[in-house]
Protein backbone atom coordinates (compact mmCIF):
# COMPACT_ATOMS: atom_id res chain seq x y z
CA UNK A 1 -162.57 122.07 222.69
CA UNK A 2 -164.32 123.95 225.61
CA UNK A 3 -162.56 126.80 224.52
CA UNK A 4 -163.67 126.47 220.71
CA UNK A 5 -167.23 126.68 222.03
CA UNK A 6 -166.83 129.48 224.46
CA UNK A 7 -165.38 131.48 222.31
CA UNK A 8 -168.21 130.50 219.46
CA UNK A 9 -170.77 131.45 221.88
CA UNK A 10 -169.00 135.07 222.12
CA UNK A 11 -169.09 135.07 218.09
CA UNK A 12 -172.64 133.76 217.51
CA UNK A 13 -173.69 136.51 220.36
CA UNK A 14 -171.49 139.15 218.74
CA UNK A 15 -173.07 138.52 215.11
CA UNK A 16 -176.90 138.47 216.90
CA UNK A 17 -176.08 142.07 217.77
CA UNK A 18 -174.54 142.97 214.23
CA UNK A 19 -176.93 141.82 211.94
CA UNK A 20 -179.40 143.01 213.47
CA UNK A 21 -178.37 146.37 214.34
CA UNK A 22 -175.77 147.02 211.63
CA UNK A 23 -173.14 147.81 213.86
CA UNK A 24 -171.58 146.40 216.86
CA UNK A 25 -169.59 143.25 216.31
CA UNK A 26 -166.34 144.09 217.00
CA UNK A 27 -167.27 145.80 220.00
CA UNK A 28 -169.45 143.62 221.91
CA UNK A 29 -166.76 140.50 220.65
CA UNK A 30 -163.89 142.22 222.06
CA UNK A 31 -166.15 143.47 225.61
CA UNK A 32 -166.70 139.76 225.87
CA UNK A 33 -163.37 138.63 225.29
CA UNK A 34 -161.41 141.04 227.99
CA UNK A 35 -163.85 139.93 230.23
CA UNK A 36 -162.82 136.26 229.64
CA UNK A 37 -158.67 137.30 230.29
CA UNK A 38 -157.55 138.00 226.80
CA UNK A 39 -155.21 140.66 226.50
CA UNK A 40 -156.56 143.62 224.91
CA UNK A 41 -153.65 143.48 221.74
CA UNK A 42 -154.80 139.70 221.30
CA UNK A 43 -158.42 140.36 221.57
CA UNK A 44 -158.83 143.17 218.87
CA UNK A 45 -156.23 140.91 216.47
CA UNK A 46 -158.45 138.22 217.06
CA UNK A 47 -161.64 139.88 216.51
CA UNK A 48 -160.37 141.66 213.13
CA UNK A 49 -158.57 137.86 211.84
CA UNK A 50 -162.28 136.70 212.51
CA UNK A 51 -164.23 139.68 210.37
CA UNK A 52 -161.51 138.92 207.59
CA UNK A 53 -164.39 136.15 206.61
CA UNK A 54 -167.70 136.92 208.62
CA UNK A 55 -167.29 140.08 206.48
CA UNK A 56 -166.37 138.86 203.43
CA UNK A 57 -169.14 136.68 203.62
CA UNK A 58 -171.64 139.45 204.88
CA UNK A 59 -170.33 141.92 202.04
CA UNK A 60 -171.26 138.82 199.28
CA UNK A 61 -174.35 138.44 200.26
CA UNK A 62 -174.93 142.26 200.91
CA UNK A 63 -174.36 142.34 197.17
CA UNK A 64 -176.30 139.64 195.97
CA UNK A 65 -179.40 141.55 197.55
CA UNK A 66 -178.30 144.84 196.07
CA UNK A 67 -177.53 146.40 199.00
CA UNK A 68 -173.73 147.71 197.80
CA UNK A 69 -172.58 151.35 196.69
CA UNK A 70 -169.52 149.89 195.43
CA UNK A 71 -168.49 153.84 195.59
CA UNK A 72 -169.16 154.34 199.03
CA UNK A 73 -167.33 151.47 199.62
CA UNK A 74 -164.12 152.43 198.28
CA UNK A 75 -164.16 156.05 199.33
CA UNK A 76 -165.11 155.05 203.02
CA UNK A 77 -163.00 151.65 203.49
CA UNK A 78 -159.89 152.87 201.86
CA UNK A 79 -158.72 155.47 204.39
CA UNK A 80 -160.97 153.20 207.05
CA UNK A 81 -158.07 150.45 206.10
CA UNK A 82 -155.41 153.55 206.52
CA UNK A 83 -156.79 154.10 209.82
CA UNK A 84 -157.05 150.85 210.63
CA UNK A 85 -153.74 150.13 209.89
CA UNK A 86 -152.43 152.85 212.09
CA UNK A 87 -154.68 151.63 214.86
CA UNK A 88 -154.10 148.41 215.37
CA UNK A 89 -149.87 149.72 214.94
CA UNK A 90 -150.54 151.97 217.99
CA UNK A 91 -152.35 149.40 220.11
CA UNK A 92 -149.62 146.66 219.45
CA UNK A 93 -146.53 149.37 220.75
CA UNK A 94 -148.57 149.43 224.09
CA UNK A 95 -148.26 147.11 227.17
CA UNK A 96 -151.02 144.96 228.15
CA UNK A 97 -151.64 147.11 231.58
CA UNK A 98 -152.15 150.52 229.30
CA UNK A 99 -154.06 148.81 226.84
CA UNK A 100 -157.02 147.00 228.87
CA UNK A 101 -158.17 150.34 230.36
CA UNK A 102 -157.57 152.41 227.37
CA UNK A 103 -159.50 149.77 224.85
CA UNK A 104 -162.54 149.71 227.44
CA UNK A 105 -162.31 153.44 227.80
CA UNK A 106 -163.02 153.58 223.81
CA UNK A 107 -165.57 150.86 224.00
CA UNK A 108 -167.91 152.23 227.02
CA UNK A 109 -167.93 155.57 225.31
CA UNK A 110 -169.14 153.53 222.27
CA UNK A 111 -171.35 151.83 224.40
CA UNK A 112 -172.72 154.81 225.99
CA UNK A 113 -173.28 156.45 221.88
CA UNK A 114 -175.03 153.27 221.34
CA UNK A 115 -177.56 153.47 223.96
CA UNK A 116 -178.19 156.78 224.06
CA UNK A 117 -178.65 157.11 219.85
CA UNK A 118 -181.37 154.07 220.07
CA UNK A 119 -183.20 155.28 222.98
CA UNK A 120 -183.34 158.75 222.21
CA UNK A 121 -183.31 159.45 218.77
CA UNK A 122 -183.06 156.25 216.51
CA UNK A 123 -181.24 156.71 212.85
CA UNK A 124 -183.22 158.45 210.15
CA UNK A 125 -184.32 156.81 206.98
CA UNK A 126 -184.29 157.48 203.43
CA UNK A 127 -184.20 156.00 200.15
CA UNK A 128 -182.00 156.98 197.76
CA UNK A 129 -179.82 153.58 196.84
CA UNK A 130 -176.98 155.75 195.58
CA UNK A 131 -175.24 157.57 197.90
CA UNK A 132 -174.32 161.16 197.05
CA UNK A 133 -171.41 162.05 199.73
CA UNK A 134 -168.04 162.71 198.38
CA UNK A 135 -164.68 162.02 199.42
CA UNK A 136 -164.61 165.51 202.05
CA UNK A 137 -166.69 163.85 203.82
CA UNK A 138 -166.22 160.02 203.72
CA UNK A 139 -162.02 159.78 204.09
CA UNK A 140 -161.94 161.65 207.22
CA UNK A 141 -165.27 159.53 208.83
CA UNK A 142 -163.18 155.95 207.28
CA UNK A 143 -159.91 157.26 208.62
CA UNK A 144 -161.08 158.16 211.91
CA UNK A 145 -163.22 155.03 211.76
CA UNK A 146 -160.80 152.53 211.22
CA UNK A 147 -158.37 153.95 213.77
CA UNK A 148 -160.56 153.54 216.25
CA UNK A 149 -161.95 150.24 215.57
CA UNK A 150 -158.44 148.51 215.68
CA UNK A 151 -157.22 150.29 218.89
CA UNK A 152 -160.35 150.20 220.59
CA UNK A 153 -160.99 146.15 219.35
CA UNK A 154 -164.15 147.43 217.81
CA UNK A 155 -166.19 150.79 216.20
CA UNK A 156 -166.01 150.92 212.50
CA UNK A 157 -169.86 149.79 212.02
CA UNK A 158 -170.84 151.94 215.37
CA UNK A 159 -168.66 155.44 214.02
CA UNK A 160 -169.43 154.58 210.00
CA UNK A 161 -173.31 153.79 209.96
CA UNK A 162 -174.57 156.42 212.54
CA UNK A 163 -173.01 159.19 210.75
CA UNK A 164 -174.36 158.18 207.74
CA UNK A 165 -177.97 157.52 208.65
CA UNK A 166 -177.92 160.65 210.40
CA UNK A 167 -177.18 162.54 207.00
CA UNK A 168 -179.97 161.01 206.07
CA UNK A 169 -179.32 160.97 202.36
CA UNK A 170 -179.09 157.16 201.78
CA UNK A 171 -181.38 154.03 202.20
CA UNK A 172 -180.33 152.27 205.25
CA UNK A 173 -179.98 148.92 203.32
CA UNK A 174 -177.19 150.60 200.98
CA UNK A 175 -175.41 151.81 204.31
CA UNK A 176 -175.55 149.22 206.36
CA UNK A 177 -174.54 146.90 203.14
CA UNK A 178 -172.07 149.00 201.73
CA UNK A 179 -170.51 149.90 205.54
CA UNK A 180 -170.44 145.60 205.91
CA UNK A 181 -169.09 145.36 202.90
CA UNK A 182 -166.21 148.42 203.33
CA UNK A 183 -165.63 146.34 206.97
CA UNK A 184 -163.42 143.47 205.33
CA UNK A 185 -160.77 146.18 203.88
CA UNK A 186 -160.66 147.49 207.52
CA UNK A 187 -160.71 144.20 208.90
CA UNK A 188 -158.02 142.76 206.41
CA UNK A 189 -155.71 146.12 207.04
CA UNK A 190 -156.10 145.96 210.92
CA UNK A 191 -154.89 142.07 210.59
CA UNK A 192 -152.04 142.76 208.71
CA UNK A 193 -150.85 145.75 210.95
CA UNK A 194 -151.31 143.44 214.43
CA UNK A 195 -149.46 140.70 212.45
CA UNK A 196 -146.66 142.95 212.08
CA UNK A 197 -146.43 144.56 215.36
CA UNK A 198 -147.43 141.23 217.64
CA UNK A 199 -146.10 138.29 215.41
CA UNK A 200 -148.78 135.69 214.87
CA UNK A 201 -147.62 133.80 217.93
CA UNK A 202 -149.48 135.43 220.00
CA UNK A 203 -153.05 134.47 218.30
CA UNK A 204 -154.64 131.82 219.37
CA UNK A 205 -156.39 129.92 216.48
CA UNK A 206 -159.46 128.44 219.13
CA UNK A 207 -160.53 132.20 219.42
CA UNK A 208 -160.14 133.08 216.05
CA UNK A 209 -161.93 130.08 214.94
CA UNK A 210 -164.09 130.15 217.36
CA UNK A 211 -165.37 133.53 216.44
CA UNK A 212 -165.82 132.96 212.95
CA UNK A 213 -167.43 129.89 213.44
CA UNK A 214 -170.12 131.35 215.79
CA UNK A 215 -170.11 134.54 213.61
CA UNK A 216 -171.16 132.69 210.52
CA UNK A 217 -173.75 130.01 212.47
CA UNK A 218 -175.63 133.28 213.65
CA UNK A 219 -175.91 135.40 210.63
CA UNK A 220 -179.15 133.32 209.23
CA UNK A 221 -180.77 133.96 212.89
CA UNK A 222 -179.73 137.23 213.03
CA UNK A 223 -180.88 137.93 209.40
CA UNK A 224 -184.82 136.96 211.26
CA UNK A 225 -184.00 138.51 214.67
CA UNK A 226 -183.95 141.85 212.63
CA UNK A 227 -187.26 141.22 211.71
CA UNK A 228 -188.63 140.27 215.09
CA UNK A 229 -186.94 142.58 217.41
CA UNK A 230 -186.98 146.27 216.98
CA UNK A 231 -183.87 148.17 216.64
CA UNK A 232 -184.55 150.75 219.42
CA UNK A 233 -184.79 147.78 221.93
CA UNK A 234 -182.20 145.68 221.00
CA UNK A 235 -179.91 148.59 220.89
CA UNK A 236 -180.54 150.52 224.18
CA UNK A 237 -180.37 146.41 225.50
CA UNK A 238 -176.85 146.14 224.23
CA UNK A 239 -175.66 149.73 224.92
CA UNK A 240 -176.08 148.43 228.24
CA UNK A 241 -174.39 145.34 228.25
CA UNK A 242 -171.42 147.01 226.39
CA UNK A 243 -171.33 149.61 229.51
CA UNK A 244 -171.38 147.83 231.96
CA UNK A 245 -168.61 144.80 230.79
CA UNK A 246 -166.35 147.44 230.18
CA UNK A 247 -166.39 149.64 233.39
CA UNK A 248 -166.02 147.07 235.28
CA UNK A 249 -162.39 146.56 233.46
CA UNK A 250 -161.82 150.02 233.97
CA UNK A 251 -163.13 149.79 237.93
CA UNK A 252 -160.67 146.68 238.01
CA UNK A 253 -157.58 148.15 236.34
CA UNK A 254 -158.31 151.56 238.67
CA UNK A 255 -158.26 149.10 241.70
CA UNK A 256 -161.69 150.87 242.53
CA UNK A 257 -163.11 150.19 246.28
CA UNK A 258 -165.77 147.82 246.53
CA UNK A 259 -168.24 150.15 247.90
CA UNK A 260 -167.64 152.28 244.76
CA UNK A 261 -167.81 149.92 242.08
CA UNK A 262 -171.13 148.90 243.47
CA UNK A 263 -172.52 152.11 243.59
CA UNK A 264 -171.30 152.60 240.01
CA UNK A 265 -172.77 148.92 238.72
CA UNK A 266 -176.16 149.83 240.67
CA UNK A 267 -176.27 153.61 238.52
CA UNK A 268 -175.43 151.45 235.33
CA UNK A 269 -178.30 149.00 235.67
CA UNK A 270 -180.91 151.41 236.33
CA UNK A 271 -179.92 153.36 233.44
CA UNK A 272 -180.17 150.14 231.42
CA UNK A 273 -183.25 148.79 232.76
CA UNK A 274 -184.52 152.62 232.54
CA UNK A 275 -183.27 152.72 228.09
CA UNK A 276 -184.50 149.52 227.31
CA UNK A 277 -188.32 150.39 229.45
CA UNK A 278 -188.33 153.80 227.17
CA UNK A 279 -187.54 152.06 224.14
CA UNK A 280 -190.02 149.02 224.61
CA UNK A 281 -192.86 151.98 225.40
CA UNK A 282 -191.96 154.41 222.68
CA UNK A 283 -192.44 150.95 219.97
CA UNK A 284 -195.68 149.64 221.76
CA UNK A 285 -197.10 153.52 221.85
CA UNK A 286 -195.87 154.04 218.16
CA UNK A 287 -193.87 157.12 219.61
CA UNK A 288 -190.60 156.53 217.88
CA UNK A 289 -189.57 159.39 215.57
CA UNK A 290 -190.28 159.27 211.97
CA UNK A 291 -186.53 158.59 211.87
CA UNK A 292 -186.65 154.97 213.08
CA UNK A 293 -189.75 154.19 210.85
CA UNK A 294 -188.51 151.30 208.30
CA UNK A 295 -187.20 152.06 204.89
CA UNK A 296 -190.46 150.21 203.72
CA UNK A 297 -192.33 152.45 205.15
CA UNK A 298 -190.71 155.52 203.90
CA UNK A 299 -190.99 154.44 200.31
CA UNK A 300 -194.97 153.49 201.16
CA UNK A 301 -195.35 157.46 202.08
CA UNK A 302 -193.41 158.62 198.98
CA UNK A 303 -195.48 156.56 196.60
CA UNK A 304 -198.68 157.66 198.67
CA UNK A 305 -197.87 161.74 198.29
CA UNK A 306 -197.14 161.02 194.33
């Protein structure tokens, strides 16, 4: 039972983070997990078993708002479920002691994209609710996408919804709604590739559970946290957390001195506390880019200059 609830902590944390930042379950899940001793095969399959249902669930009610390019969807998650496929087929071949430092490798560089992306130079907006990008450009971002979110437990939301903000040819509702919604063909293709190469004996139904349960207790909170807490924050905030969890798994695995790894955690939390103290000022001094500036807004400006 204690382990139901830990584990539903890491879930209800995990979806905080996601819903209100479009991205970053699977990768702040699976940073929480290694750090709790699961082995890095176990923790991704576990993770992706989980999103199976948080993001079927997220992708319903992503449609029920109108939030879904059903067309984005199935050029972006089909080869995303390719690559996922292949991922999580590559990270079940390895041994446990390749794997931990390789997964955190993948998710400190994410966590490093993430931090530096919200502090410096949130996502753009725009407005159109179709998107226009064709298959050129969407099967090699969901194949690349999905391969790395299976073998690196984590990184189809923080590869996918970047890239396409950044265009900046689509309302952010549409992708993030449409990317949530292309997650549970990723998800469902990762699970079925891990259940292949590790057997389901090796899943352990308290995490799994666990996950989804926190995963679907959060999403109303983090549905109003979005609304409350602006993204540049709460991403530089969890950039850092993301970091630092996972260096210290690589400092472990590379049997780092002590003095080192200290020096290394010190440089990591005042680059943290230093992101999150330029994010707070830029949102308090209204200094965030036009980028970052809610789709709201946008469409307020449109209608004004018409």
């Amino acid at each position: 039972m204690r382990t139901l609830i830990v584990f539903a902590l890491v879930g209800f944390g995990a979806q905080l983070v996601d819903g209100a930042l479009g991205m970053a379950y699977g990768v702040t899940s699976t940073s929480l997990l290694l750090v709790a001793g699961v082995n890095p095969a176990t923790a991704s399959a576990s993770v992706h078993l989980a999103e199976v249902g948080t993001t079927l669930a997220a992708g319903a009610s992503h449609w029920r708002f109108g939030n879904v390019d059903w067309k984005l969807v199935l050029k972006l998650g089909v080869p995303g479920a390719i690559g996922a496929f292949l991922g999580a087929t590559a990270l079940s071949a390895l041994a446990t002691d390749d794997a931990a430092p390789y997964m955190s490798g993948i998710l400190l560089a994410l966590g490093v994209y993430i931090l530096v992306r919200f502090t410096i130079r949130p996502p753009r907006v725009a407005t159109a609710r179709k998107s226009p990008h064709g298959a050129k450009f969407l099967s090699p971002l969901g194949l690349v996408g999905g391969f790395i979110d299976a073998s690196g437990g984590g990184g189809w939301g923080p590869v996918a919804t970047p890239a396409l903000l950044t265009a900046g040819k689509t309302a952010p509702r549409t992708v993030i709604g449409s990317v949530d919604t292309s997650e549970f063909l990723v998800a469902l293709a990762a699970s079925v590739g891990f259940l292949i190469g590790l057997g389901s004996e090796v899943l352990d139904p308290f995490t799994i559970g666990g996950l989804l349960i926190g995963g679907v207790l959060a999403a109303p909170l983090a549905a109003w946290l979005v609304t409350k807490v602006p993204a540049p924050v709460l991403g530089s905030a969890v950039g850092g957390i993301i970091i630092f969890t996972n260096a210290r798994t690589i400092l472990r695995a590379l049997e780092a001195p002590g003095a080192v790894s200290l020096s290394i955690y010190v440089v990591i939390i005042a680059v943290w506390i230093a992101a999150v103290a330029t994010s707070v000022t830029k949102v308090r001094r209204g200094t965030i880019p036009a980028e970052a500036a809610s789709e709201k807004a946008v469409e307020e400006a449109e209608q004004a200059r018409a």
